[in-house]
Protein backbone atom coordinates (compact mmCIF):
# COMPACT_ATOMS: atom_id res chain seq x y z
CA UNK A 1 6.62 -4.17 16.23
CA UNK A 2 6.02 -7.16 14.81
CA UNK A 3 4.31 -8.29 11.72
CA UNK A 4 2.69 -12.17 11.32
CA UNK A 5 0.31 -13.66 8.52
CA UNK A 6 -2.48 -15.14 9.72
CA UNK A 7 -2.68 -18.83 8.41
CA UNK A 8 -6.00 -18.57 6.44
CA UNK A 9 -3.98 -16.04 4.10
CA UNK A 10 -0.99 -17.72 4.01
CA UNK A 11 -1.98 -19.11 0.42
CA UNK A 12 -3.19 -16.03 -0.97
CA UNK A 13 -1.19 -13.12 0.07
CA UNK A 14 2.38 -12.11 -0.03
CA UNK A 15 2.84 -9.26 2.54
CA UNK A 16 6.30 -7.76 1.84
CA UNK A 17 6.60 -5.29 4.49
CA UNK A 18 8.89 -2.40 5.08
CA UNK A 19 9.98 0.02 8.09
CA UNK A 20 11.13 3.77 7.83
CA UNK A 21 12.67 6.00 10.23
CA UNK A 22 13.25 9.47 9.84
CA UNK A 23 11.40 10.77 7.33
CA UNK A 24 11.07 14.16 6.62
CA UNK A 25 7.28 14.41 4.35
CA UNK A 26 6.44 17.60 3.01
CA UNK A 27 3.44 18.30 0.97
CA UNK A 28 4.62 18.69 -1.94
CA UNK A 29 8.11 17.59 -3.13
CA UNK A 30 9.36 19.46 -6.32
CA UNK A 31 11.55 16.46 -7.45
CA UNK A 32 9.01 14.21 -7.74
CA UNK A 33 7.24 16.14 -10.72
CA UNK A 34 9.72 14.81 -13.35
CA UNK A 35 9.26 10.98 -12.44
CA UNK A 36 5.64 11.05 -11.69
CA UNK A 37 4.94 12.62 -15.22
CA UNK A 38 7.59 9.92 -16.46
CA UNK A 39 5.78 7.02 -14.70
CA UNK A 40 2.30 8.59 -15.90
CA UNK A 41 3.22 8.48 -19.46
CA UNK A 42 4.91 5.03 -19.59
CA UNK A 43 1.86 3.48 -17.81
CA UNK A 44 -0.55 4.77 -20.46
CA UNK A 45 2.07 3.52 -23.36
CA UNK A 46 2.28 -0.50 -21.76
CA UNK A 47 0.07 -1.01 -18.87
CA UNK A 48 1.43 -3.18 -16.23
CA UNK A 49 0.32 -6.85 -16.69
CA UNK A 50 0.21 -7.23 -12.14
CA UNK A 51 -3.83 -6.69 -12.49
CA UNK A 52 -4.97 -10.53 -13.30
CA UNK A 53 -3.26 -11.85 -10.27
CA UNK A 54 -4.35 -9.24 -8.01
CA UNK A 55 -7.99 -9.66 -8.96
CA UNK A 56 -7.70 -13.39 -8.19
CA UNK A 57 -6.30 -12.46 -4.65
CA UNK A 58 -9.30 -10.39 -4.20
CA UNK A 59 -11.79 -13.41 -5.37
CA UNK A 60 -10.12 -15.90 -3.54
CA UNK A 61 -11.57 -14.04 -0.28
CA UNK A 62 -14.27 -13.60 -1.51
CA UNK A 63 -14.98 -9.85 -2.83
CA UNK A 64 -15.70 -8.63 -6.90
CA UNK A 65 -12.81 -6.83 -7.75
CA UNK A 66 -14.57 -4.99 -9.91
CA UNK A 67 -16.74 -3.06 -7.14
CA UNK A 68 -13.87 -3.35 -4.11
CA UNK A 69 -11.06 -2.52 -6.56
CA UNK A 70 -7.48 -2.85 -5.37
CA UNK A 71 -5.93 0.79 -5.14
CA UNK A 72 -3.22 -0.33 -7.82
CA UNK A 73 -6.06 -0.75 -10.20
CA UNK A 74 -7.26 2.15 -9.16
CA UNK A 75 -4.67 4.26 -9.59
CA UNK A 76 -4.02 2.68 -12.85
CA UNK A 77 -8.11 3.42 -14.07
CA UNK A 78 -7.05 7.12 -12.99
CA UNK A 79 -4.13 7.63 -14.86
CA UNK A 80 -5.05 5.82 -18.55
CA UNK A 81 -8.06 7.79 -18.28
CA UNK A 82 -5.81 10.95 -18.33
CA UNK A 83 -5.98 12.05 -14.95
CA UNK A 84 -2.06 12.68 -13.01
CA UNK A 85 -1.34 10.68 -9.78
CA UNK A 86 -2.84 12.62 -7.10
CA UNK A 87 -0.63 14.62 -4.81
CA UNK A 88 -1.19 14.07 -1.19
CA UNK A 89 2.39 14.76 0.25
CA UNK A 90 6.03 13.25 -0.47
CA UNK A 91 5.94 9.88 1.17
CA UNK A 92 2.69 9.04 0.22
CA UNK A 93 3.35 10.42 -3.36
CA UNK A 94 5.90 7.86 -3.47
CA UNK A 95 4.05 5.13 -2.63
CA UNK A 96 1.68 5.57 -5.41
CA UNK A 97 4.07 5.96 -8.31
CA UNK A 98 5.70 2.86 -7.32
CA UNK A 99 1.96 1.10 -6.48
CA UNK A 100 1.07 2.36 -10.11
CA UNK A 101 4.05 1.22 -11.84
CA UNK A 102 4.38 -2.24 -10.01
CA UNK A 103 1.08 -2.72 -10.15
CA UNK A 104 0.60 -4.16 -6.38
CA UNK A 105 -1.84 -2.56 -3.91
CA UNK A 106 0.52 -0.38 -1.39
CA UNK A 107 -0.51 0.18 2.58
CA UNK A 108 1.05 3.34 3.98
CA UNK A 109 1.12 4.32 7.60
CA UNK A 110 2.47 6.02 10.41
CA UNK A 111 4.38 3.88 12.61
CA UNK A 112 3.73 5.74 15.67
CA UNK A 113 -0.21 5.76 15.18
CA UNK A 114 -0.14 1.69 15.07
CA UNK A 115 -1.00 0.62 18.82
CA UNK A 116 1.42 -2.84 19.32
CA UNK A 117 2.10 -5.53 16.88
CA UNK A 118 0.71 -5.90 13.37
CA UNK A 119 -1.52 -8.55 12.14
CA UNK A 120 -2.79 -9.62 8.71
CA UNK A 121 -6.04 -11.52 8.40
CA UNK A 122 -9.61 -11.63 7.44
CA UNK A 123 -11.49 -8.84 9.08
CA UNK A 124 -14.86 -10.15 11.16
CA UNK A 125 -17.86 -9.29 10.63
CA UNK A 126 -19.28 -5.86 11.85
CA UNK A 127 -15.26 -4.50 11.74
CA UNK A 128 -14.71 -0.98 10.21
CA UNK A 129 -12.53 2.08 10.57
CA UNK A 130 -13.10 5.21 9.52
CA UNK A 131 -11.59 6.05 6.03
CA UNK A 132 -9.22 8.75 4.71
CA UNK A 133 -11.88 11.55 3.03
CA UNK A 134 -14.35 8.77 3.09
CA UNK A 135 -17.12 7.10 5.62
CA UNK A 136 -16.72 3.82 7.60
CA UNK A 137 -14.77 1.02 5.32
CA UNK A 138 -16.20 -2.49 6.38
CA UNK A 139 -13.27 -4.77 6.26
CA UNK A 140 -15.27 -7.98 6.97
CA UNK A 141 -14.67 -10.69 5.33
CA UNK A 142 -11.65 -8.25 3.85
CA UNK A 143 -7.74 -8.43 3.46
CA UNK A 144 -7.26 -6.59 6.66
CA UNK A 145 -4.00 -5.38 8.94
CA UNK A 146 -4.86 -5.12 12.83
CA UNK A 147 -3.25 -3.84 15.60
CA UNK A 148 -3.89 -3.49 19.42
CA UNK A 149 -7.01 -0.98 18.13
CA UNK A 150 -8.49 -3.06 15.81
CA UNK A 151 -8.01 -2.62 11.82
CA UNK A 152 -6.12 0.23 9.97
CA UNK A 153 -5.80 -0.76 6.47
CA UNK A 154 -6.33 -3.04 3.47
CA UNK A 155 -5.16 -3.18 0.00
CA UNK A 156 -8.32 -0.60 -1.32
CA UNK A 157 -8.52 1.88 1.52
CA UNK A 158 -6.89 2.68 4.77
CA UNK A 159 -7.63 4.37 7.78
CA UNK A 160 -7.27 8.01 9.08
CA UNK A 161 -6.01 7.06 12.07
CA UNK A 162 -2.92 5.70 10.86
CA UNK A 163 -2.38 8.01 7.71
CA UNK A 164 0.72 9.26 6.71
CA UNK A 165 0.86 13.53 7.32
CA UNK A 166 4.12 16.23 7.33
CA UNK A 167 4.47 14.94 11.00
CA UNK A 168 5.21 11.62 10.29
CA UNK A 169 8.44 10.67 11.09
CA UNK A 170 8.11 6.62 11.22
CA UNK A 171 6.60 4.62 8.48
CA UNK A 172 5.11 0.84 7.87
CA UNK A 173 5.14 0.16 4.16
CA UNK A 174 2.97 -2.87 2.99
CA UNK A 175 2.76 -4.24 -0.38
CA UNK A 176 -0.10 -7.18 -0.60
CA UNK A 177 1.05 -9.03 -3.34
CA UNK A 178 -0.74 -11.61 -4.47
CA UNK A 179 0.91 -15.28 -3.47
CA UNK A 180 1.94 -16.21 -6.56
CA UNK A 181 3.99 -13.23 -7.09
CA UNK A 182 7.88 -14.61 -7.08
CA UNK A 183 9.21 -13.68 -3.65
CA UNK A 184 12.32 -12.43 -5.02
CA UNK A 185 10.90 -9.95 -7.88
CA UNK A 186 8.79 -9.06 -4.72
CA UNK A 187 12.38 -7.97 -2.79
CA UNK A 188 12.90 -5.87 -6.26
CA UNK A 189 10.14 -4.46 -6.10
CA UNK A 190 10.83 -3.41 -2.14
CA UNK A 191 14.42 -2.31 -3.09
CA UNK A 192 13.03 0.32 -5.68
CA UNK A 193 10.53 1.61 -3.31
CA UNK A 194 12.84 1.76 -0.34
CA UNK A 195 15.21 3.73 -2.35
CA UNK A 196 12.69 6.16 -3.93
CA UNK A 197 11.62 6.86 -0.22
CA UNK A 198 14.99 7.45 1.04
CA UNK A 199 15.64 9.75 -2.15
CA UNK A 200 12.34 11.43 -1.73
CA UNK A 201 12.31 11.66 2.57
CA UNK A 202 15.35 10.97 3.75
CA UNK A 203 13.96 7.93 5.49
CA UNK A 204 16.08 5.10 6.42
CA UNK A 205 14.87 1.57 6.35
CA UNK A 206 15.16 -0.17 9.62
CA UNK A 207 13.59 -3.53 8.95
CA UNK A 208 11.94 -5.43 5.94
CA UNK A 209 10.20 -8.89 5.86
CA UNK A 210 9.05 -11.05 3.14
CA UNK A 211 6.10 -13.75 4.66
């Protein structure tokens, strides 16, 4: 599988992307209790300072993020407010403890749902999947990743067809960081989360790119 950048993004996004084999996801992974709570309560004492860059990622395509908000910021709104992460199983879990903490929108999916190679553009107009609990996203004129099917994710929703269950075995991590982020605190960033995933699944990572 592989992944390219198409060239109108190639001055606003960072795409550090990993791949996972054999994970074992559960729905609900004791160990992760402790750190969760941990990352909960250290976000609410110094929020992340990620948000300003990320916004101006989202503007530079065109979109308020203030109505299309990037699921970092997201998760970051839930959890000041007093709300916990939510808990959707272990490998998804994962990836929004370290989306909250870093601060950088997070795509998760199942490698074995993504039809072909992996693109990242702008979506055209009249594209849209259908969302995870939700209705139709419109990705037009949207940070979007494509495959042989048409799109599957961007950095505020993804798709159903491509979400992460307990019988997903292969994964395709994402982060969309914005382009000024320093490629190299962008590898840090990919080291924690590929070792919280291999802690929390047993996964193994097979590949990683930084475009």
């Amino acid at each position: 599988m592989r992944f390219t950048l198409a060239p109108d993004l190639a001055g606003i996004v960072r795409p550090g992307v990993i791949w996972l084999d054999g994970a074992t996801v559960v729905e609900r992974e004791p160990r992760l209790n402790a750190p969760l709570a941990a990352a909960e309560a250290a976000v609410r004492m110094h929020p992340p300072e990620e948000i300003a860059a990320v916004r101006t990622m989202y503007k530079r395509v065109g979109l308020d993020p203030t109505k299309t908000r990037p699921s970092s910021e997201a998760l970051l709104r839930r959890v000041r407010r007093g709300d916990s992460l939510p808990r959707i199983n272990s490998m998804v879990d994962v990836c929004n403890w370290c989306s909250l903490e870093f601060q950088l929108p997070y795509g998760l999916y199942d490698a074995a749902r993504i039809d072909g190679d992996v693109e990242l553009r702008i979506g055209r107009d009249g594209e849209s999947y259908p969302g995870i609990r939700k209705d139709d996203v419109n990705v037009g004129g949207r940070i979007t990743l494509v495959d042989m099917q048409g799109p599957f994710g961007n950095p505020t929703s993804d798709s159903a067809r491509t979400m992460v269950t307990t019988s997903t075995t292969r994964g395709l991590l994402v982060v969309f960081a914005p382009r000024e982020f320093d490629a190299r605190r962008l590898a840090t960033v990919l080291d924690s989360t590929s070792s919280r995933m291999t802690e929390f699944t047993g996964c193994t990572e097979t590949g990683r790119e930084v475009l």
